[in-house]
Protein backbone atom coordinates (compact mmCIF):
# COMPACT_ATOMS: atom_id res chain seq x y z
CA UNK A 1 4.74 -32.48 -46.97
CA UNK A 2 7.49 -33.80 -49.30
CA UNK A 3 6.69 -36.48 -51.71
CA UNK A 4 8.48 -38.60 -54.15
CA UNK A 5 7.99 -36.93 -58.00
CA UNK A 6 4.46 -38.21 -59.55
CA UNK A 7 4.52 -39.41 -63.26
CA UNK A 8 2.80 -36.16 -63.88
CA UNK A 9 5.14 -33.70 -62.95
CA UNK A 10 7.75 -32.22 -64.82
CA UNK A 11 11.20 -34.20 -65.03
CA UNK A 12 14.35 -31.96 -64.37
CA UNK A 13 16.03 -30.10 -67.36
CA UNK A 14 18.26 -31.97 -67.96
CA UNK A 15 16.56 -35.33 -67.66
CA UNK A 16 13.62 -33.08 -69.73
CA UNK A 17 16.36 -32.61 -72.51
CA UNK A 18 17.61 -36.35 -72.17
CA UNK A 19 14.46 -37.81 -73.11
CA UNK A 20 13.51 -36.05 -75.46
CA UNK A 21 16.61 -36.49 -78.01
CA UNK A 22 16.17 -40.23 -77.19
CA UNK A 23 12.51 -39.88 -78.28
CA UNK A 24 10.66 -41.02 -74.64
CA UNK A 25 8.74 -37.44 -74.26
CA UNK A 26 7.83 -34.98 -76.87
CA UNK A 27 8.34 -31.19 -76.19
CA UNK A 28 4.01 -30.88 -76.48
CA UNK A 29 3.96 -33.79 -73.57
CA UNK A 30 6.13 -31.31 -71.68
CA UNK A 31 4.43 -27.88 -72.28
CA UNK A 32 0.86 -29.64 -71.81
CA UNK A 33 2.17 -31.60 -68.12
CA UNK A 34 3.59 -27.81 -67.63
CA UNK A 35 0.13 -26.20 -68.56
CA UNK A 36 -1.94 -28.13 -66.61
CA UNK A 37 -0.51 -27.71 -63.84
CA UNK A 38 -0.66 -24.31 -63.93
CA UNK A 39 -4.27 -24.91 -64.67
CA UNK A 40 -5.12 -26.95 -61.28
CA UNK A 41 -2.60 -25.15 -59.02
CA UNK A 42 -1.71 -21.82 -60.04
CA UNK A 43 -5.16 -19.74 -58.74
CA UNK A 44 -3.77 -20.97 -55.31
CA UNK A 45 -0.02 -20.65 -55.96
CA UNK A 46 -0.16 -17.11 -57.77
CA UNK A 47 3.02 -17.92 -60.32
CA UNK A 48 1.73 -15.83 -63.22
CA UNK A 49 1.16 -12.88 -64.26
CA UNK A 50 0.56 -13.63 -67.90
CA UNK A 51 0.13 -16.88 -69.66
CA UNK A 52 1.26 -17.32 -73.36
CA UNK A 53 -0.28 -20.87 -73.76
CA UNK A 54 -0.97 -20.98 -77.52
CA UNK A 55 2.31 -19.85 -78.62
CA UNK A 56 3.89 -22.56 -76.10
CA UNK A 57 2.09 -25.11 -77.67
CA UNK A 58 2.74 -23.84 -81.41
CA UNK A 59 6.83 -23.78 -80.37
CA UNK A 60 6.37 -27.02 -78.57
CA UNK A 61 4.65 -28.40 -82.10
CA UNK A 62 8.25 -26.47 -84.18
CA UNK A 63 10.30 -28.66 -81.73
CA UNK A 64 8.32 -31.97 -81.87
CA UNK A 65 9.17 -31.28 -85.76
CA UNK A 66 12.75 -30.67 -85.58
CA UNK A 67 13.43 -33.40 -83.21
CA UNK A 68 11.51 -35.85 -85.62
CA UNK A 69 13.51 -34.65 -88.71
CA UNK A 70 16.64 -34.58 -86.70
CA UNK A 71 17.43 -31.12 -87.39
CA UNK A 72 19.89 -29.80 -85.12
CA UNK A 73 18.76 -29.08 -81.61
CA UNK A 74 19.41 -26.06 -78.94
CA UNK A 75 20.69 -26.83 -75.83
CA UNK A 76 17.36 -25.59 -74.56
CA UNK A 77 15.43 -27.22 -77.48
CA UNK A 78 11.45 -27.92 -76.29
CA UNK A 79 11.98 -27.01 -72.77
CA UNK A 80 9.02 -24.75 -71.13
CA UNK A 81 10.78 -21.88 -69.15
CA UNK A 82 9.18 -19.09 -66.87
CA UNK A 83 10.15 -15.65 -67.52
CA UNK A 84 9.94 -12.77 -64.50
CA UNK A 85 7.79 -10.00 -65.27
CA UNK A 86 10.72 -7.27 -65.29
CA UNK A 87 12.56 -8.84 -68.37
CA UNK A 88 10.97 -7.05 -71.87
CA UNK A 89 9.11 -9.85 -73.88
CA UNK A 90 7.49 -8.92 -76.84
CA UNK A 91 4.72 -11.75 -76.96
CA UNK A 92 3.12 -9.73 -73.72
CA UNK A 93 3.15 -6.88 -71.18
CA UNK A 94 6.04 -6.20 -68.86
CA UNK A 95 4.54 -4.56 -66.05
CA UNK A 96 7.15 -5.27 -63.18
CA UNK A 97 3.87 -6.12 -61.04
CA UNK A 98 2.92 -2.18 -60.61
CA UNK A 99 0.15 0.12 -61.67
CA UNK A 100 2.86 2.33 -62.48
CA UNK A 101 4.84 0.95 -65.42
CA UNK A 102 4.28 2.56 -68.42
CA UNK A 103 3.60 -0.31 -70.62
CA UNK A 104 5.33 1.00 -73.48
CA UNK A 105 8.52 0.73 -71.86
CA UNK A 106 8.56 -2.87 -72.73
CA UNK A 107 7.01 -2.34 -75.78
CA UNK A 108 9.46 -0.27 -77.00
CA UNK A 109 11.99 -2.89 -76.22
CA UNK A 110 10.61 -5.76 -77.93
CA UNK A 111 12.60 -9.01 -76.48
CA UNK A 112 15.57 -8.32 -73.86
CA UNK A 113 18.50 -10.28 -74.30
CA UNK A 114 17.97 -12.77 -71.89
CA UNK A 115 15.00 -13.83 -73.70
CA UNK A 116 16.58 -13.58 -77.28
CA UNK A 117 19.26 -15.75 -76.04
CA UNK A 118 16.89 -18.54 -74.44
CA UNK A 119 14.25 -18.38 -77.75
CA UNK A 120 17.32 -19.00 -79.89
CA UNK A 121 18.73 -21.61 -77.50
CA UNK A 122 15.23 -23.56 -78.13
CA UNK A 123 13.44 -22.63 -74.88
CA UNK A 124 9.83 -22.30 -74.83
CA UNK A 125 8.84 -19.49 -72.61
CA UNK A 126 5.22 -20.39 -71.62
CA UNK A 127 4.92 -16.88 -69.55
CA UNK A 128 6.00 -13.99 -67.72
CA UNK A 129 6.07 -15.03 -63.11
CA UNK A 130 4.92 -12.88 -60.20
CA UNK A 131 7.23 -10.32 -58.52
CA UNK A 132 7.36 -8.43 -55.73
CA UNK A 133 6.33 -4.60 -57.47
CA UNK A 134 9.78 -3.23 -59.36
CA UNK A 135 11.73 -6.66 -57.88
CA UNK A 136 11.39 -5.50 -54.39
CA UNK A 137 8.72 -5.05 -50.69
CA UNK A 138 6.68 -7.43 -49.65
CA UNK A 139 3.22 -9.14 -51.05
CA UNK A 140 0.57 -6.34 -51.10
CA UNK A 141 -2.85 -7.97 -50.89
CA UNK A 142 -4.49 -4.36 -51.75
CA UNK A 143 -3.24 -4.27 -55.43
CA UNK A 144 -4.65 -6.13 -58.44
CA UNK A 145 -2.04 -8.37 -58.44
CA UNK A 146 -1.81 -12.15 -57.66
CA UNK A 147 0.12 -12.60 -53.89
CA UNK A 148 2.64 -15.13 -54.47
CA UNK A 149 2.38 -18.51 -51.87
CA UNK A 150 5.13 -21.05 -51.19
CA UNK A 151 4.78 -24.47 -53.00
CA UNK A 152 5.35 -25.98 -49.46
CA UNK A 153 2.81 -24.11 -47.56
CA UNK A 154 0.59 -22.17 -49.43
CA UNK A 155 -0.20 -19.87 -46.07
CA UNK A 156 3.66 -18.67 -46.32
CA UNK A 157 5.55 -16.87 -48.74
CA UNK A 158 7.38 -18.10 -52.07
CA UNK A 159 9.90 -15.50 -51.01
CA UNK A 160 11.24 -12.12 -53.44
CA UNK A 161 11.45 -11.05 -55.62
CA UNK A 162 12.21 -13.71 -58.14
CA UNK A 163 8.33 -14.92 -56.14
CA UNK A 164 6.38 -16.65 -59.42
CA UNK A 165 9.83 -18.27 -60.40
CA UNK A 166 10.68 -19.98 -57.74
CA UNK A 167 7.26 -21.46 -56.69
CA UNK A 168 6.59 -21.87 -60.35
CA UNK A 169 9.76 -24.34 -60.66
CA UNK A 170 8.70 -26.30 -57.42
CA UNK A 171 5.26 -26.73 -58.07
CA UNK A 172 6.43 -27.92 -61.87
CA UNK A 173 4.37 -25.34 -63.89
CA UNK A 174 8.18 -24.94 -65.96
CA UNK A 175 11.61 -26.87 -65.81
CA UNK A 176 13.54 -23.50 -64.65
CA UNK A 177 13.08 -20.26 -65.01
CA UNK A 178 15.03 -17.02 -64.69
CA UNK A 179 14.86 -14.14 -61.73
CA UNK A 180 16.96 -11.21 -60.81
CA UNK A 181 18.85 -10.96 -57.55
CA UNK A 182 19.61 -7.31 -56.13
CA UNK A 183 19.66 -8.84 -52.53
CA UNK A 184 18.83 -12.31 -52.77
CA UNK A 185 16.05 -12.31 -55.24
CA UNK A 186 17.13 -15.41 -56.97
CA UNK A 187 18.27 -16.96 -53.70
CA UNK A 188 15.41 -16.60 -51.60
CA UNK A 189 12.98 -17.40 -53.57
CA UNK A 190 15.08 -20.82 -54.34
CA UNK A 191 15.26 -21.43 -50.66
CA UNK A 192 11.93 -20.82 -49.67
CA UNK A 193 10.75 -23.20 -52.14
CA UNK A 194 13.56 -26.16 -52.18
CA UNK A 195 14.99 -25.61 -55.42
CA UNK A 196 18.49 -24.55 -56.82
CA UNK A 197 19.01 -20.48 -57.66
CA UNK A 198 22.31 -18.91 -59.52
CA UNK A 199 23.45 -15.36 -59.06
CA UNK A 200 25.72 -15.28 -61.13
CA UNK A 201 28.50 -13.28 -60.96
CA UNK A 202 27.73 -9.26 -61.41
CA UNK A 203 27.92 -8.43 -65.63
CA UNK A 204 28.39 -12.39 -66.71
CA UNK A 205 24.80 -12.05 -68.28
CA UNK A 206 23.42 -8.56 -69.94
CA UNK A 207 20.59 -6.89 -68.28
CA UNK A 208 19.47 -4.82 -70.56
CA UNK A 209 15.75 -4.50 -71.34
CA UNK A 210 15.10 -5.42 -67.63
CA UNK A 211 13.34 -3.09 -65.09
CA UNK A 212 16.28 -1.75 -63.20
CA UNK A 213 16.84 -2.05 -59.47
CA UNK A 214 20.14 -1.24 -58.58
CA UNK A 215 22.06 -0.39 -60.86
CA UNK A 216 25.52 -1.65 -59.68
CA UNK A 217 23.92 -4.29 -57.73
CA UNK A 218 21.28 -6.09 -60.40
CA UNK A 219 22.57 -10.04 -61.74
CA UNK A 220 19.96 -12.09 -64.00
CA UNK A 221 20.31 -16.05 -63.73
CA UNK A 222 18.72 -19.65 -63.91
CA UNK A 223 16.49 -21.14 -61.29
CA UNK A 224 15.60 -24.63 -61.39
CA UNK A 225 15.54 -27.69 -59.38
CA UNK A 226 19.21 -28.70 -60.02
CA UNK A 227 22.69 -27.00 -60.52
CA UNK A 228 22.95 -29.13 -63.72
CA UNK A 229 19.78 -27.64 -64.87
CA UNK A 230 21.35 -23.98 -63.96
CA UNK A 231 24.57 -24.81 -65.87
CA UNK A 232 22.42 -25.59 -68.84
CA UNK A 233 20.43 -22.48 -68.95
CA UNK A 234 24.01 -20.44 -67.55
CA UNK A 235 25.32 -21.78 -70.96
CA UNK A 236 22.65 -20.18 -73.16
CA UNK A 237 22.87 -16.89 -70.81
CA UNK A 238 26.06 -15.55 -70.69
CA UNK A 239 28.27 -13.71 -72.35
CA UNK A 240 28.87 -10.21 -73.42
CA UNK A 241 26.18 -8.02 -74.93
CA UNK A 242 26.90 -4.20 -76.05
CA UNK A 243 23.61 -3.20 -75.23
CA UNK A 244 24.42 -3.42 -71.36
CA UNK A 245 27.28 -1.06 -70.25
CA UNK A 246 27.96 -2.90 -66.98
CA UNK A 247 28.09 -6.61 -69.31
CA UNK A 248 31.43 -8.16 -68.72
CA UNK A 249 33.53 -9.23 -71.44
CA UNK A 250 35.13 -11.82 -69.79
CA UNK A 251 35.34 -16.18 -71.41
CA UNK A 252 32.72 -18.13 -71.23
CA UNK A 253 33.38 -21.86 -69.66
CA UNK A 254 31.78 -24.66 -70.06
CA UNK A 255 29.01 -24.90 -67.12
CA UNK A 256 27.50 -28.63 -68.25
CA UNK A 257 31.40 -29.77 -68.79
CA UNK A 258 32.26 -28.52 -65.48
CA UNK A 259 30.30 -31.15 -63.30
CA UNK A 260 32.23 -34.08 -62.59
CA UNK A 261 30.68 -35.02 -59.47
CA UNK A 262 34.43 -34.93 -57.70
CA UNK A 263 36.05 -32.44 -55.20
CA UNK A 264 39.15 -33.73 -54.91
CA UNK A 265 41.76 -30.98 -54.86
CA UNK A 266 38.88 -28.67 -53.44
CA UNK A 267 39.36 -26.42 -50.58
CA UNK A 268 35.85 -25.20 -49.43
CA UNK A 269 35.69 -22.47 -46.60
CA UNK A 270 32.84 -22.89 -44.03
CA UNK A 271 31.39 -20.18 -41.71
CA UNK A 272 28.00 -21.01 -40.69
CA UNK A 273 26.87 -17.54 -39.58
CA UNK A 274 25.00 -18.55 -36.81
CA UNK A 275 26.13 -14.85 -34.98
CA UNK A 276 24.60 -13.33 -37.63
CA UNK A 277 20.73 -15.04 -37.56
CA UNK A 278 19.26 -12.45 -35.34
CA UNK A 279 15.86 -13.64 -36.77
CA UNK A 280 16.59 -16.85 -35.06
CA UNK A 281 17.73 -20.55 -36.06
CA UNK A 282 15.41 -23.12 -37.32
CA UNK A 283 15.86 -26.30 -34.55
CA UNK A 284 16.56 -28.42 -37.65
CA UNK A 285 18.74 -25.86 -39.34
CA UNK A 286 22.26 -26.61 -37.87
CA UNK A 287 22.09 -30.71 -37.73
CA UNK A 288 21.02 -30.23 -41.69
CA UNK A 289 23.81 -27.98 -42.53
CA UNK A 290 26.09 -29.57 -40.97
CA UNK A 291 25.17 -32.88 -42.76
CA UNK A 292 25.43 -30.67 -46.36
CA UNK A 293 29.03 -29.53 -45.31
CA UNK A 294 30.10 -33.33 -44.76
CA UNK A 295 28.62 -34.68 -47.95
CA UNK A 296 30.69 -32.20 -49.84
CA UNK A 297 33.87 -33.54 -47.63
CA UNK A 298 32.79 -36.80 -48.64
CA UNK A 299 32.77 -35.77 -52.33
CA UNK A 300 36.53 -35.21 -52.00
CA UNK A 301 36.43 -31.16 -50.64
CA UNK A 302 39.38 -30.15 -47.71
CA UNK A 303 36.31 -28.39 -45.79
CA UNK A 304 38.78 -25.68 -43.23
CA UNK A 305 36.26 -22.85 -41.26
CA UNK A 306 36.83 -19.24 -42.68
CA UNK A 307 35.10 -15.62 -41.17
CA UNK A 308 33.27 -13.95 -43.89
CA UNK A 309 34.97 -10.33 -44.40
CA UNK A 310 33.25 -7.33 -42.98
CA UNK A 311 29.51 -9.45 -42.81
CA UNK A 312 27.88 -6.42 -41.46
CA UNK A 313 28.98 -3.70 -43.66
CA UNK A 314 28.55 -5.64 -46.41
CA UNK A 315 25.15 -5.97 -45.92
CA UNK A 316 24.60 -2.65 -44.82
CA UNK A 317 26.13 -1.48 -48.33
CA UNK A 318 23.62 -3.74 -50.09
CA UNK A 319 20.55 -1.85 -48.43
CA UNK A 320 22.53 1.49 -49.08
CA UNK A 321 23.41 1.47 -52.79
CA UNK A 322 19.95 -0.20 -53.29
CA UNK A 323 18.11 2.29 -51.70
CA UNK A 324 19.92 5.09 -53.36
CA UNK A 325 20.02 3.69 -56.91
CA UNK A 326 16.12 2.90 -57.13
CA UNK A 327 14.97 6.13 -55.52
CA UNK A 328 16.82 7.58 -58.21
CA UNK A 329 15.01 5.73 -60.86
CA UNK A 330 11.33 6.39 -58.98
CA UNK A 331 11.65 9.69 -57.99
CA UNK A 332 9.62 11.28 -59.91
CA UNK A 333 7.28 8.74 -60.48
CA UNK A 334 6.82 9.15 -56.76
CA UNK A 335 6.60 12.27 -56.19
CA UNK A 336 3.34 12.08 -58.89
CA UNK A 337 1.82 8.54 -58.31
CA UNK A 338 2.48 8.14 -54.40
CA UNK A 339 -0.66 5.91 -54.02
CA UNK A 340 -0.14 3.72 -57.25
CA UNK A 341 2.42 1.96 -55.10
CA UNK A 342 2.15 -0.65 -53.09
CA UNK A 343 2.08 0.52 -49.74
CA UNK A 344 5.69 -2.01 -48.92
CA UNK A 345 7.20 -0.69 -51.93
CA UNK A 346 6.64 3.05 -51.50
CA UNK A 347 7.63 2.63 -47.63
CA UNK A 348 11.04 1.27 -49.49
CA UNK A 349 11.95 3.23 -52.40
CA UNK A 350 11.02 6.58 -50.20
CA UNK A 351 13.62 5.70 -47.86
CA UNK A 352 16.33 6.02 -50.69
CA UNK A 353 15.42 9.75 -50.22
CA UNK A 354 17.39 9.63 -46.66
CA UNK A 355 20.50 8.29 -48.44
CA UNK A 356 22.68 11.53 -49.32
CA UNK A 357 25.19 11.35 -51.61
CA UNK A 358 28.07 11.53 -49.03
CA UNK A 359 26.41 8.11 -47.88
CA UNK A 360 26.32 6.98 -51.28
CA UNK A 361 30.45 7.21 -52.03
CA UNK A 362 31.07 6.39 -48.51
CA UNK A 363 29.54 3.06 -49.17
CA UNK A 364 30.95 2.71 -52.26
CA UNK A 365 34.23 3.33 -51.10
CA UNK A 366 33.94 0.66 -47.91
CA UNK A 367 32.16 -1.83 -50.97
CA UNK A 368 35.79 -1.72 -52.81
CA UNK A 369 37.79 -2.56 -49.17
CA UNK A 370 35.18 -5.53 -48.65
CA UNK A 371 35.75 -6.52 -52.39
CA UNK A 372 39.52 -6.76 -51.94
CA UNK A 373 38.95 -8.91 -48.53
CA UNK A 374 36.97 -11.31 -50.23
CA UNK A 375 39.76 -11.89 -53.25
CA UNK A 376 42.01 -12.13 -50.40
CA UNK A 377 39.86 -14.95 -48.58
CA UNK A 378 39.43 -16.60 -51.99
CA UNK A 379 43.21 -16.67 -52.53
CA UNK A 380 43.30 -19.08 -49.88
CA UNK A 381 39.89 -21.40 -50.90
CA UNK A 382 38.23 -21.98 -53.56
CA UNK A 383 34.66 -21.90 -52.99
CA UNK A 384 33.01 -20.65 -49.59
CA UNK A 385 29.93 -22.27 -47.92
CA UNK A 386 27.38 -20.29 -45.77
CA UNK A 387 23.47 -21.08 -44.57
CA UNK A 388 21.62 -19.16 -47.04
CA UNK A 389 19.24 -18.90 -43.95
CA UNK A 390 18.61 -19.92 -40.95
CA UNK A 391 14.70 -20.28 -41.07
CA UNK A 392 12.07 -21.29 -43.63
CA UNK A 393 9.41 -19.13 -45.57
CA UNK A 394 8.01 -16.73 -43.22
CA UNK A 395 3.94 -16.93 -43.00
CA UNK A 396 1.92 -14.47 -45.11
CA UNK A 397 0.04 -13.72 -41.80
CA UNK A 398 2.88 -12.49 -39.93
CA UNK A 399 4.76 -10.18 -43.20
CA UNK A 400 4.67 -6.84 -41.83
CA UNK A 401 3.68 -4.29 -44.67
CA UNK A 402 5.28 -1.85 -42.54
CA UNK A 403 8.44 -3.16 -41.82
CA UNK A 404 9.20 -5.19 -45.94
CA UNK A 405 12.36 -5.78 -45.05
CA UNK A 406 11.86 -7.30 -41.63
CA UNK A 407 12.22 -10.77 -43.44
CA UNK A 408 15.68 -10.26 -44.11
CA UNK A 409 17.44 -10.73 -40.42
CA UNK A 410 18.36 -14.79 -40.70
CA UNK A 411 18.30 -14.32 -44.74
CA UNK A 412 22.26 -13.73 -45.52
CA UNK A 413 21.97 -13.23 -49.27
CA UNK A 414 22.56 -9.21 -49.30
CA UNK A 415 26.02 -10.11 -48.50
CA UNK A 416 27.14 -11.38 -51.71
CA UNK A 417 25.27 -8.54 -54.45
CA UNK A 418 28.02 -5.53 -53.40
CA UNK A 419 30.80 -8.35 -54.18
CA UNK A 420 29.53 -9.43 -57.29
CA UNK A 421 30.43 -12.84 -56.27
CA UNK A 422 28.63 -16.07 -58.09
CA UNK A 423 26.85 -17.53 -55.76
CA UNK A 424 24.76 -21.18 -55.63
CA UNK A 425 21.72 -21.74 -53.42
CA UNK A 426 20.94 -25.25 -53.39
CA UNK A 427 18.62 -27.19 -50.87
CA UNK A 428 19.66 -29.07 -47.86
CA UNK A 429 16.57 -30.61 -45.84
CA UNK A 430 13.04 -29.43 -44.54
CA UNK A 431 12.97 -27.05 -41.41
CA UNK A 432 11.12 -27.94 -38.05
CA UNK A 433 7.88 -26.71 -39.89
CA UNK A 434 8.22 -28.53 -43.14
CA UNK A 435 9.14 -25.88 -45.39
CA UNK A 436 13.10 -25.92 -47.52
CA UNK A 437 16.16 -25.07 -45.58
CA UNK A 438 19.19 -24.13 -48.39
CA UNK A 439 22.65 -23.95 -48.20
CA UNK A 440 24.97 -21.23 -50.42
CA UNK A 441 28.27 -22.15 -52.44
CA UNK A 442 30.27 -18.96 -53.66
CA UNK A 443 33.12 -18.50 -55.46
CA UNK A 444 35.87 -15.52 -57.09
CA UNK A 445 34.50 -13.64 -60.15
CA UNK A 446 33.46 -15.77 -62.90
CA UNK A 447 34.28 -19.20 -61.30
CA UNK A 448 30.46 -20.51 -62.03
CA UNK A 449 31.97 -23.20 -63.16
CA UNK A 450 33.59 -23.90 -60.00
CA UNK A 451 30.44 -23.06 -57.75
CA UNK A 452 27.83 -25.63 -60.13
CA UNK A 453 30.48 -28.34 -60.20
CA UNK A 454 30.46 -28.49 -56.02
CA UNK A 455 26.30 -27.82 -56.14
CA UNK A 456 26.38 -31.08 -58.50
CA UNK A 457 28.33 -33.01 -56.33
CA UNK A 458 26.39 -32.19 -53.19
CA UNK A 459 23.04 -32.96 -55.48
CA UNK A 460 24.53 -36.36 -56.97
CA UNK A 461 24.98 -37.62 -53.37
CA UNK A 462 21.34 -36.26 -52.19
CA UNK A 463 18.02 -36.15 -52.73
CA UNK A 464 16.33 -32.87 -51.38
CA UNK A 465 16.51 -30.96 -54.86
CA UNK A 466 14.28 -33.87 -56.59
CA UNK A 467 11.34 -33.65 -53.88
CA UNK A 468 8.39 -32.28 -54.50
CA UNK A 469 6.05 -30.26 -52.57
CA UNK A 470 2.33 -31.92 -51.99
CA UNK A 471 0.52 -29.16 -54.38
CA UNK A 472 2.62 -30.42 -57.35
CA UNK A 473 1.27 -34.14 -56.35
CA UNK A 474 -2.27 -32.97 -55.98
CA UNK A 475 -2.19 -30.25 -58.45
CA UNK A 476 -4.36 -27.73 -55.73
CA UNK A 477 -5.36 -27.50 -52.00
CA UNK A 478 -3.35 -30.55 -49.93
């Protein structure tokens, strides 16, 4: 069920921001909207782990007093932001949604950069969002964990791992929020749940003080229901940081500046993948991509059909490296606390144990050809536009703990994370069931700019990123 947004809910970032320089909201109007929904919805939705709801209203009360003064303001000044549980945040536990974090891990870290950079950008982070355990498997019912439900449809997934994000953002318990994407983390999640996910590309924002994954394959970035509101939070993200040895010290643009709502002089490469959904196609699927793909022609873009370079072995190297990079961050742990796992998670990270090192460099090796075809495609467009899927959130009932990848057939994210790529998710329609259908905008190495100004012109011509799922209108059980 899709609904126009209710007076209740929370207005977009950067309308959020808007009104409150001009004095229509305060920033304790926002957090308290932003609380109580989390109040009425979240024991069904299963967004957070931890709730810091007295220190969001004391830094919503700091804003209301700054903006009253007319002190100057951060870009993020008042706004309530969700934080996944694998960044370190000093104000509570990091526990990467595992019996097996040591929780002085993140004490010993205090704040991670991504957090120092949105505290002193003015964001009020109002608590740390659900995860699939260590940013990766599948909902695990038998752990003392919340399970993580889709906005939508509260009997199907919110998607992983970026899980408490993305529903959180939807169901309007925060105005964005930030996830990690290792193989779609940020972009499923965003999907699944109709709103608009950034992976940035790899090193353009420092990951240190965040649970690892993979190691070469980890990007942090925004989620949020538009790619204005991304190119805001983008803004107060990036940039280098010493403290992370993969962080890239290449310029920063300006992301807001960027959106002009015009494609003209635009050449946007289209393969719609359909060879590769061997999970099958949605029956509303190709009519509403198709549709996306013309509105961005009609925004000014010369739309010409491309192939996507080496598809499969891309996304072969994706499971590879990942495999082989987090067993080699578990081992030992399992090896000594087997059962503390979930049972999806273990079934995962043990099969980075059949990934020899020969496997490892040969993958590595093919990931630097595949790297080199892509700058090659992107010498001759500018941006290239894909189906992030081709079905809706999977139901809950039907997730096979044995198989926690078996979601990913007609998901095409893993593609992009061994290219480093930035790459746009951004919502196109609701499938035959009801649930968001998304389409994906990439671009060369740091050309975010490039890839939020064509998600902004796609959004200023459509509606599906403003909707609202029936829980946020009720605020429980539709």
């Amino acid at each position: 069920m899709t609904t126009a947004a209710p007076a209740t809910t929370l207005p977009t970032l950067t309308s959020a921001a808007q009104a409150l320089r001009r004095g229509e909201i305060t920033a304790t109007e926002l957090v308290e909207r932003a609380l109580a929904t989390a109040d009425s919805a979240d024991a069904e939705i299963g967004v957070y782990l931890t709730r810091f709801d007295d220190h969001a209203r004391a830094a919503a009360a700091r804003a209301d007093e700054k903006i009253a003064a007319g002190l100057p303001l951060g870009p993020l000044e008042g706004i309530p932001l969700g934080v996944k549980d694998i960044l370190a945040h000093s104000r509570g536990p990091t526990t990467a949604q595992s019996l097996v974090l040591d929780p002085a891990w993140g004490a010993g870290i205090g704040d991670c950069a991504v957090v120092r950079r949105l505290e002193q950008a003015g964001a009020i982070v109002t608590g740390k969002t659900t995860t699939m355990e260590f940013a990766i498997g599948a909902p695990d019912p038998d752990k003392p964990f919340p399970v993580p439900r889709n906005a939508w449809d509260t009997t199907r997934w919110a998607g992983g791992s970026s899980s408490g994000s993305g529903s959180g953002v939807a169901a309007g318990m925060f105005c964005a929020a930030i996830g990690t994407d290792t193989a779609g983390s940020i972009r499923i999640p965003a999907a699944f749940n109709g709103i608009t996910g950034l992976k940035p590309t790899f090193g353009r924002v420092p990951k240190s003080g965040v649970v690892p994954l993979g190691y070469t394959l980890d990007h942090i970035g925004p989620m949020a229901r538009s790619a204005a509101d991304c190119a805001v939070v983008l803004a107060a993200l990036a940039g280098y940081d010493a403290t992370d040895p993969y962080s890239a010290t290449a310029a920063i643009d300006d992301y807001p500046g960027a959106l002009t709502g015009d494609l003209h002089g635009v050449t946007i490469g289209v393969d719609d993948l359909d060879r590769y959904a061997g999970g099958g196609i949605d029956p509303a699927q190709p009519a509403l991509f198709t549709a996306a793909v013309d509105t961005l022609r009609a925004a000014g873009a010369t739309v010409v059909p491309v192939e996507l370079p080496m598809y499969q072995e891309l996304t072969a190297i994706d499971i590879v490296v990942m495999l082989a990079e987090a067993h080699a961050y578990h081992r030992e742990d399992l090896r000594t606390r087997w059962t503390d796992y979930g049972r999806p998670t273990r079934i995962i990270l043990a099969g980075g144990a059949g990934v020899g090192g020969s496997d490892y460099v040969q993958a590595q090796r093919v990931r630097r050809i595949a790297q080199q075809r892509m700058t090659e495609l992107l010498g001759t467009v500018d941006l290239v536009v894909t189906p992030t899927g081709h079905l809706g959130a999977p139901a809950l009932a039907e997730m096979d703990p044995l198989d926690p990848l078996g979601v990913l057939p007609s998901l095409h994210t893993p593609y992009w994370n061994p290219l480093g790529n930035p790459t746009l998710a951004v919502p196109i329609g609701l499938s035959a069931a009801g649930t968001p259908l998304s389409m994906s905008i990439s671009g060369a190495h740091f050309a975010e700019a490039a890839v939020l100004r064509a998600g902004d012109a796609f959004q200023r011509r459509t509606d599906h990123h403003t909707r609202y799922p029936g829980i946020a209108r009720t605020g429980g059980n539709r």
